[in-house]
N, C-alpha and C. Protein backbone atom coordinates (compact mmCIF):
# COMPACT_ATOMS: atom_id res chain seq x y z
N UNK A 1 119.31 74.57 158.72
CA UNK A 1 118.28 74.84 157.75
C UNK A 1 118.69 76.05 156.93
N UNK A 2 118.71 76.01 155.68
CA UNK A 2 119.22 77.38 154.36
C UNK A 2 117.82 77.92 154.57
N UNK A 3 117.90 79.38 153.78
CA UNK A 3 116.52 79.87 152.87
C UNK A 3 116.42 79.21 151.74
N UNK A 4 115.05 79.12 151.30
CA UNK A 4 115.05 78.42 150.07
C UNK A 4 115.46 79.26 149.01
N UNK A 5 115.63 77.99 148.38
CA UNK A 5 116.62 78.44 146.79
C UNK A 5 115.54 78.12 145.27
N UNK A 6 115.00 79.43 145.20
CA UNK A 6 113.98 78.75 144.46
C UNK A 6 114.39 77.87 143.42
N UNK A 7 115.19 77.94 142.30
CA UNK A 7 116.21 77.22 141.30
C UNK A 7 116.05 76.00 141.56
N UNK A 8 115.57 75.42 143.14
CA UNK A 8 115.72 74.19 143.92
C UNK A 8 114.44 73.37 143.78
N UNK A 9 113.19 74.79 143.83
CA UNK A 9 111.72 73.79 144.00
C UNK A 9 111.41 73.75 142.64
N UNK A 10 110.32 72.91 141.85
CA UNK A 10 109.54 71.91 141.45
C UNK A 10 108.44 72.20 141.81
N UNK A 11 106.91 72.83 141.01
CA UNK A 11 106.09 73.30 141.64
C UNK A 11 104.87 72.40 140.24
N UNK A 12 104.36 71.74 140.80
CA UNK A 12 103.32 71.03 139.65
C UNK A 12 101.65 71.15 140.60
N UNK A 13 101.32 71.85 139.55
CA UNK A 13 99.57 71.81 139.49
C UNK A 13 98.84 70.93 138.87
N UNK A 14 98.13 70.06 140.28
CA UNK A 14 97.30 69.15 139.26
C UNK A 14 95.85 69.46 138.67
N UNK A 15 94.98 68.63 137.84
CA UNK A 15 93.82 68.89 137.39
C UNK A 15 93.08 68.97 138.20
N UNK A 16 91.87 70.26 138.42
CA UNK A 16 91.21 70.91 139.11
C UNK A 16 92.00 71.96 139.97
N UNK A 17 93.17 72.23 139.94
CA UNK A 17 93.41 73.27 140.87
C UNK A 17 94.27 74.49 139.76
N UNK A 18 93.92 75.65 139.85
CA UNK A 18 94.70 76.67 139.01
C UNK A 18 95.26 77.82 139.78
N UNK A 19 96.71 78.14 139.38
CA UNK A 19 97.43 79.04 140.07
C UNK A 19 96.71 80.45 140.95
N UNK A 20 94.83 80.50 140.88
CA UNK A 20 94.57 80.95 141.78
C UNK A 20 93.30 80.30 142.13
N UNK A 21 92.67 79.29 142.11
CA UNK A 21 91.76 78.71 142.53
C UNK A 21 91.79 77.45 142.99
N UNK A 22 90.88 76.58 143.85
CA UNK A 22 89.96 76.93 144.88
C UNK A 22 90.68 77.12 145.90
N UNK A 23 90.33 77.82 146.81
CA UNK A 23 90.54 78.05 148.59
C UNK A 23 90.15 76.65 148.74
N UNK A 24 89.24 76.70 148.89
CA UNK A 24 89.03 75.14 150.26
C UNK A 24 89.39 73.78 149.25
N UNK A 25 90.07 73.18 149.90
CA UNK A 25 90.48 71.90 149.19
C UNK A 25 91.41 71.47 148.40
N UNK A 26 92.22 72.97 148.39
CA UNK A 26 93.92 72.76 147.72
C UNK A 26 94.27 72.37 148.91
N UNK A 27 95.11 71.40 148.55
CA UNK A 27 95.99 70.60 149.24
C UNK A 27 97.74 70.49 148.54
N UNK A 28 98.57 70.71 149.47
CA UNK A 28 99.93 70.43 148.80
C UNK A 28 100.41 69.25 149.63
N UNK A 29 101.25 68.95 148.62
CA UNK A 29 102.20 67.79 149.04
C UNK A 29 103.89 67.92 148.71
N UNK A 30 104.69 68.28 149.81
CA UNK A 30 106.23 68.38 149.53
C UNK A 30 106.74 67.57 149.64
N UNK A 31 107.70 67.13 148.86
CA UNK A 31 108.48 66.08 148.87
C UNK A 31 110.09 66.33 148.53
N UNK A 32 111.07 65.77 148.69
CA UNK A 32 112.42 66.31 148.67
C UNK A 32 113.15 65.22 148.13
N UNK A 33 114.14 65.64 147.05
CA UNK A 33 115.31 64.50 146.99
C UNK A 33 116.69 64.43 147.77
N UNK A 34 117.14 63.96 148.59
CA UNK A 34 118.15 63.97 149.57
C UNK A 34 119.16 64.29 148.41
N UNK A 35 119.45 63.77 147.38
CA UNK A 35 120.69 63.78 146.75
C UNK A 35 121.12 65.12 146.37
N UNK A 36 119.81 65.58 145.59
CA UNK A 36 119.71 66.53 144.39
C UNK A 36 119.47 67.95 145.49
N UNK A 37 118.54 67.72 146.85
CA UNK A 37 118.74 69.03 147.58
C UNK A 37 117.12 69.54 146.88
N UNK A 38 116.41 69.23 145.93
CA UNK A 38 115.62 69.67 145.28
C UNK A 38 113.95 69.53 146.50
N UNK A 39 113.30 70.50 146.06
CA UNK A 39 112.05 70.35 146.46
C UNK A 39 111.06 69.99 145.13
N UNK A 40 109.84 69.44 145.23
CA UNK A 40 108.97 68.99 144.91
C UNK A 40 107.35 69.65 145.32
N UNK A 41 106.79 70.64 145.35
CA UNK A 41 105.59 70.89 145.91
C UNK A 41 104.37 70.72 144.41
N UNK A 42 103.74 69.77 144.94
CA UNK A 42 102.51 69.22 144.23
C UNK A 42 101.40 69.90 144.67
N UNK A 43 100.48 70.55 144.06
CA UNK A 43 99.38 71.37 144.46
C UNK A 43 98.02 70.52 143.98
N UNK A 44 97.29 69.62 144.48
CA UNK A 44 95.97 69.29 143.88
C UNK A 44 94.80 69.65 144.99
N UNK A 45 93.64 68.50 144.45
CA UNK A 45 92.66 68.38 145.49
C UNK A 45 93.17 67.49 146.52
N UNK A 46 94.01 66.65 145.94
CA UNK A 46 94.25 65.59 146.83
C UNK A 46 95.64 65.51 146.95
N UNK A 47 95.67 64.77 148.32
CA UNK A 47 97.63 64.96 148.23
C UNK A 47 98.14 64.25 147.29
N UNK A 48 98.89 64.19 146.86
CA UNK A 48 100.19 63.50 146.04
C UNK A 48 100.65 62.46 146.43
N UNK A 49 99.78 61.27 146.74
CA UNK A 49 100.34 60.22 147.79
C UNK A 49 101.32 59.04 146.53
N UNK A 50 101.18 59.53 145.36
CA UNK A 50 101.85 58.57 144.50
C UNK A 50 103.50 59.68 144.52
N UNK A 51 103.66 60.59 144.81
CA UNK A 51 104.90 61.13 145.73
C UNK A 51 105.98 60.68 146.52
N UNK A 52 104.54 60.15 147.54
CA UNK A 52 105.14 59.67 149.22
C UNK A 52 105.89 58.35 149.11
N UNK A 53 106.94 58.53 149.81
CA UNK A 53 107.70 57.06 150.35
C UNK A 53 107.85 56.94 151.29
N UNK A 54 108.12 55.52 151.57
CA UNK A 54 107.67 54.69 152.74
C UNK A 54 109.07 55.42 153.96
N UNK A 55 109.53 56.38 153.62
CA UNK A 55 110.78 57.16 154.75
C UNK A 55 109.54 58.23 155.31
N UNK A 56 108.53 58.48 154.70
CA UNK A 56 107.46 59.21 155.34
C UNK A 56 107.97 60.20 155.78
N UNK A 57 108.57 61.32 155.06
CA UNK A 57 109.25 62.61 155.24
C UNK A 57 108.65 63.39 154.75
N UNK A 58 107.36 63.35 154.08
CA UNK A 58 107.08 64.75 153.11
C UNK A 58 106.35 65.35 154.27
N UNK A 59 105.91 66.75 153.67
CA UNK A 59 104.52 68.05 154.22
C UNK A 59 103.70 67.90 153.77
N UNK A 60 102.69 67.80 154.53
CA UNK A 60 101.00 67.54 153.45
C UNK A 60 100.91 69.08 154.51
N UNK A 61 99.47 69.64 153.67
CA UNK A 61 99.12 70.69 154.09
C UNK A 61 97.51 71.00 153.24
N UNK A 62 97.07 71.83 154.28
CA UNK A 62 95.44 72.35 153.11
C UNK A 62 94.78 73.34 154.20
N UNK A 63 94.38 73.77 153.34
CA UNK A 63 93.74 74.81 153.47
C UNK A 63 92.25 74.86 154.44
N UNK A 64 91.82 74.99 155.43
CA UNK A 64 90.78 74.82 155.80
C UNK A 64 90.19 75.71 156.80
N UNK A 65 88.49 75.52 157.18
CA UNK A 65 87.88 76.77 157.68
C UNK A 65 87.26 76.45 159.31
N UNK A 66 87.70 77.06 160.05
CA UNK A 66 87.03 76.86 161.54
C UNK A 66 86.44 78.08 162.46
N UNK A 67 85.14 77.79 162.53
CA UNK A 67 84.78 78.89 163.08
C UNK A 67 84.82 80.31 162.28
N UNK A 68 84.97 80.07 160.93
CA UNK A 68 84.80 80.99 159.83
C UNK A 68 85.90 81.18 159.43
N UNK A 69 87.01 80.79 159.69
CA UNK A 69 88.09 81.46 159.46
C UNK A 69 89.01 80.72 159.21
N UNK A 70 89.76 80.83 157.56
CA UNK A 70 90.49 79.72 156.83
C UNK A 70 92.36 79.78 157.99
N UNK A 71 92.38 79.21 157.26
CA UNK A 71 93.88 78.35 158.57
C UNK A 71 94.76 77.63 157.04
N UNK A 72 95.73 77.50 157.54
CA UNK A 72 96.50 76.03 156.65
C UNK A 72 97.11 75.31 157.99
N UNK A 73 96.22 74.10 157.23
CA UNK A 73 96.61 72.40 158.58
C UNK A 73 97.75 72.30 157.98
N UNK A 74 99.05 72.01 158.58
CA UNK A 74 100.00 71.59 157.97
C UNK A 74 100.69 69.90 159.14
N UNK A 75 100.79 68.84 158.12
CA UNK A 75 100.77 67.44 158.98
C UNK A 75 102.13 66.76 158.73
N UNK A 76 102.50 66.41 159.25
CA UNK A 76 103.93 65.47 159.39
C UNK A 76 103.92 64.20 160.33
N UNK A 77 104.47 63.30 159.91
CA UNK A 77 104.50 61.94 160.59
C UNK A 77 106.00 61.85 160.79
N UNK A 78 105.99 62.06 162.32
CA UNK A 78 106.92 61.89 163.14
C UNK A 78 106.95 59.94 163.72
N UNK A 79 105.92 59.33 163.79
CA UNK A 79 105.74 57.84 163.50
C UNK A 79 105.70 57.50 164.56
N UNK A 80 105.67 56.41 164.89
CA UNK A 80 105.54 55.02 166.13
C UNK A 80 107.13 54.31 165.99
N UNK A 81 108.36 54.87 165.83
CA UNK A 81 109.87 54.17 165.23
C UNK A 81 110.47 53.86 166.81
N UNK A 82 110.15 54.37 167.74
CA UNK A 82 110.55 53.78 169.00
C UNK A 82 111.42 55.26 169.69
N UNK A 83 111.60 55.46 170.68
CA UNK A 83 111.89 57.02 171.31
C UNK A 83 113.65 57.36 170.63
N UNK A 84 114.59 56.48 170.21
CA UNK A 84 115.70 57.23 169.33
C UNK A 84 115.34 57.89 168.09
N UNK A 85 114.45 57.14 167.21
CA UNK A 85 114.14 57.07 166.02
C UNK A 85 113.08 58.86 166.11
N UNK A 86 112.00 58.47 166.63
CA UNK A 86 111.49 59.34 166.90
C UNK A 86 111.76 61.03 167.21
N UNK A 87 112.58 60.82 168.13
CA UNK A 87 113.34 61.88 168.48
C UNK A 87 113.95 62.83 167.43
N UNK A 88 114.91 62.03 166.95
CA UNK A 88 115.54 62.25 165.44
C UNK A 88 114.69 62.96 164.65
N UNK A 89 113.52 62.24 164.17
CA UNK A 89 113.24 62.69 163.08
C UNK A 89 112.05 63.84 163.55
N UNK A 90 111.55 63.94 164.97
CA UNK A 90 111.06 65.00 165.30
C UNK A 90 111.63 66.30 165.19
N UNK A 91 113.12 66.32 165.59
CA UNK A 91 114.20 67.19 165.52
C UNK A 91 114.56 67.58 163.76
N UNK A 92 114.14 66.89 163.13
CA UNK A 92 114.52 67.05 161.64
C UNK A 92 113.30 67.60 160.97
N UNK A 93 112.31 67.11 161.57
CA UNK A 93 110.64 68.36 161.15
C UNK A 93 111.06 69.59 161.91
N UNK A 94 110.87 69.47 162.67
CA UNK A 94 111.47 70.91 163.65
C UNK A 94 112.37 72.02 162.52
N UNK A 95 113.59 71.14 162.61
CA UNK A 95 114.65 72.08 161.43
C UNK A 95 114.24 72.42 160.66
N UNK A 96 113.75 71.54 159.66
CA UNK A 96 113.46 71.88 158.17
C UNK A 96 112.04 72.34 157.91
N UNK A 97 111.08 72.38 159.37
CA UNK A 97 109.35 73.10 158.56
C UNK A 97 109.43 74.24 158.17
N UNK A 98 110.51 75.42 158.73
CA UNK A 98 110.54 76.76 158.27
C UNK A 98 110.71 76.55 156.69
N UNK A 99 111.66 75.52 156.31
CA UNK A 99 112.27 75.78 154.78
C UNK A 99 110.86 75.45 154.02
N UNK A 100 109.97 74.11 154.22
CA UNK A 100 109.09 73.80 153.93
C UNK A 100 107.63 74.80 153.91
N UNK A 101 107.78 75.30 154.14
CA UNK A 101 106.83 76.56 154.81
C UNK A 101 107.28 77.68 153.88
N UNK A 102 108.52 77.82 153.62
CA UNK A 102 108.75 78.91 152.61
C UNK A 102 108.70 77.98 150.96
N UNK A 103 109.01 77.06 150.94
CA UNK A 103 108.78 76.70 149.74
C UNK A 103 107.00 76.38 149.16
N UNK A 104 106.11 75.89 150.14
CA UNK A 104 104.79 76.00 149.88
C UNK A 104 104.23 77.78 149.77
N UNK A 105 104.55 78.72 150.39
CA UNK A 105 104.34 80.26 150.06
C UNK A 105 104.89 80.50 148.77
N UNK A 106 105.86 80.25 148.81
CA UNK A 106 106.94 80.76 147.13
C UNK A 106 106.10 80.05 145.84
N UNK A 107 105.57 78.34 146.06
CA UNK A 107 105.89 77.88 144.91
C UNK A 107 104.28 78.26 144.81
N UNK A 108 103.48 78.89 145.75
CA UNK A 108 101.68 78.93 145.29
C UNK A 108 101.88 80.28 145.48
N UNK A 109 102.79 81.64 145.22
CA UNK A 109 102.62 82.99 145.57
C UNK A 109 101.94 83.70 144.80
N UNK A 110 101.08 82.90 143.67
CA UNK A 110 100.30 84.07 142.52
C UNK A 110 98.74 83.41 143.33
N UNK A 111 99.06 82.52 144.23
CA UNK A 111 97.88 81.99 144.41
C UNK A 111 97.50 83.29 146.04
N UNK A 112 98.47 83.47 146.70
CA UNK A 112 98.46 83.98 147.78
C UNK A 112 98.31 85.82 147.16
N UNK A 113 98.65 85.97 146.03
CA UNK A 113 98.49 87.40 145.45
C UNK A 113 97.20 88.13 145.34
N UNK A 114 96.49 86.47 145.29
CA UNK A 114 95.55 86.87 144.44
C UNK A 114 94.15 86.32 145.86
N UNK A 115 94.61 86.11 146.73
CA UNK A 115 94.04 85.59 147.89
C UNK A 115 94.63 86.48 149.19
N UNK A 116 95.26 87.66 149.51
CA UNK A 116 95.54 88.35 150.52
C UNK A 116 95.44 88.09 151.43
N UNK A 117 94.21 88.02 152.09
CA UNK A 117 94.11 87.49 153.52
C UNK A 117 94.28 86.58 154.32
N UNK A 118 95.07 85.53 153.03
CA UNK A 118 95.22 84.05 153.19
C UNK A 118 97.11 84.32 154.04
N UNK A 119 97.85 85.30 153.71
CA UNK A 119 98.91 85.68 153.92
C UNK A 119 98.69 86.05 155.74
N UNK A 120 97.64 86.37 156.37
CA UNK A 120 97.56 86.15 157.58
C UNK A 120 96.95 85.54 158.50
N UNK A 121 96.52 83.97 157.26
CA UNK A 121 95.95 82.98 158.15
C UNK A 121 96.85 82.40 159.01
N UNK A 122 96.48 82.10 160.17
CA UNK A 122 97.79 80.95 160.95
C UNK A 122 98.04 79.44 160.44
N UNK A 123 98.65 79.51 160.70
CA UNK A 123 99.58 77.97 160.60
C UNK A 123 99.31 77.09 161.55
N UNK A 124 99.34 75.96 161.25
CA UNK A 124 98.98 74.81 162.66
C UNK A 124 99.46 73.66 161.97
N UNK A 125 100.51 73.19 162.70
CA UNK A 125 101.14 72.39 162.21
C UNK A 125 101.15 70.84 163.57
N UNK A 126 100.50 69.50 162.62
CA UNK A 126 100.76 68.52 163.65
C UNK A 126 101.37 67.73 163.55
N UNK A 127 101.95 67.65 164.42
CA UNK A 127 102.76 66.38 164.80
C UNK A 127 102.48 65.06 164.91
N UNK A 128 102.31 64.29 163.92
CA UNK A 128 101.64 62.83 164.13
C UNK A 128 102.75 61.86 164.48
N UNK A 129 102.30 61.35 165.61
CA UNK A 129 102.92 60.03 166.54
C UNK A 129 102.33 59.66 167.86
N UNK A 130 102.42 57.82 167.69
CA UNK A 130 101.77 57.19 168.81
C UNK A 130 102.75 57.63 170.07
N UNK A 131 103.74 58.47 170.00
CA UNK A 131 104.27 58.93 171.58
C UNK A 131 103.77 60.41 171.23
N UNK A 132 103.31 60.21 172.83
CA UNK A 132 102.41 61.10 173.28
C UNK A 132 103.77 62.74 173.11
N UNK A 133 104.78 62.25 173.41
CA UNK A 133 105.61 63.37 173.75
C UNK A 133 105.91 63.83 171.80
N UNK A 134 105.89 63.59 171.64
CA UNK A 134 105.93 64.01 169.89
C UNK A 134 105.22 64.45 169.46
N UNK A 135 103.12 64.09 170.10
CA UNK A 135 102.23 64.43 168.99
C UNK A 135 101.78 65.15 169.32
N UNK A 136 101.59 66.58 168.79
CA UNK A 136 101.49 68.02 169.24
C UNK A 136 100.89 68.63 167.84
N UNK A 137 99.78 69.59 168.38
CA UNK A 137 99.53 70.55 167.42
C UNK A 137 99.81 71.64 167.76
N UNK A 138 100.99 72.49 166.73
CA UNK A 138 101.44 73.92 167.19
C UNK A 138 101.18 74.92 166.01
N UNK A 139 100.91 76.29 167.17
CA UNK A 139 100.97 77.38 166.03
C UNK A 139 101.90 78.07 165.62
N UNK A 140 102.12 78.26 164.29
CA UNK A 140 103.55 78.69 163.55
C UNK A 140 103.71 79.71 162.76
N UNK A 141 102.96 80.66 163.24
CA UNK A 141 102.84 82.22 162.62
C UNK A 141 101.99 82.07 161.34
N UNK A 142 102.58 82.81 160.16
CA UNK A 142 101.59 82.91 159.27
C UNK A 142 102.14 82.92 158.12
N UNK A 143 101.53 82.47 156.96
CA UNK A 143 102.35 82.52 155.66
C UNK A 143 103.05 83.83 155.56
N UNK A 144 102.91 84.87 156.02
CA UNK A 144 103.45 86.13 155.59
C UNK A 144 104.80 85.71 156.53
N UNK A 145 104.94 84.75 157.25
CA UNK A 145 106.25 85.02 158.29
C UNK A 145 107.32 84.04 157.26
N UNK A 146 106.65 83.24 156.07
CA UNK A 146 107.34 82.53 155.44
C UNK A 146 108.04 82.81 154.27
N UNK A 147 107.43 84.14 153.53
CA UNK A 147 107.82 84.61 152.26
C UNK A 147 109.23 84.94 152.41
N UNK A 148 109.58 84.78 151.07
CA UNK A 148 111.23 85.05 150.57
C UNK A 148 111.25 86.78 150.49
């Protein structure tokens, strides 16, 4: 896994969301081109599912409040592909969520400037898959552990 290269991400805001508004209900969606090395982070209300392809590799993520206190859910589909397949691409979220994690801080950072405390919400990141040994919700420090 590199640090990100900002030169690399692609940062598009959709309608209703502005480089510092709303907290609850921004949602991003990352997406990557294998060839180009490039990132993609889409910021709306809603994810970016006209993004997603059927290799089901991107980061969805949003912002949300429990027990008073905002968090970013961050979700990945690790899948039902059978325990090689699985494995693999569990091991390949694993690698690459740090990079992903710094590219969602970098490409929304006037949003986090202007939102402070959001820089020491935790992270919770899940693991979606019908094997039990894959599907895990873990905590992953805090946007401040992600900045460039």
């Amino acid at each position: 896994m590199g640090k990100l290269n900002p030169e690399k991400l692609q940062v598009e805001f959709r309608p209703g969301v502005t480089m510092t508004q709303p907290i609850l209900g921004r949602k991003y969606t990352l997406t990557h081109s294998d060839i180009t090395a490039e990132l993609f982070l889409t910021v709306g209300l809603q994810f970016a599912y006209d993004k997603i392809t059927n290799m089901r590799d991107e980061v969805l993520a949003e912002w949300k409040i429990s027990n008073g206190c905002l968090f970013l859910n961050v979700y990945v589909y690790v899948g039902d592909y059978g325990p090689a397949v699985n494995d693999l691409r569990n091991t390949i979220f694993r690698r690459e969520l740090p990079l992903a994690l710094e590219a969602i801080v970098y490409g929304d950072q006037k949003y986090l400037k202007v939102n402070p405390p959001l820089m020491n919400a935790p992270i919770w990141i899940q693991f979606d898959s019908a094997d039990p040994t894959y599907n895990r919700f873990e905590y992953w420090g805090t946007a401040r552990d992600y900045r460039l």
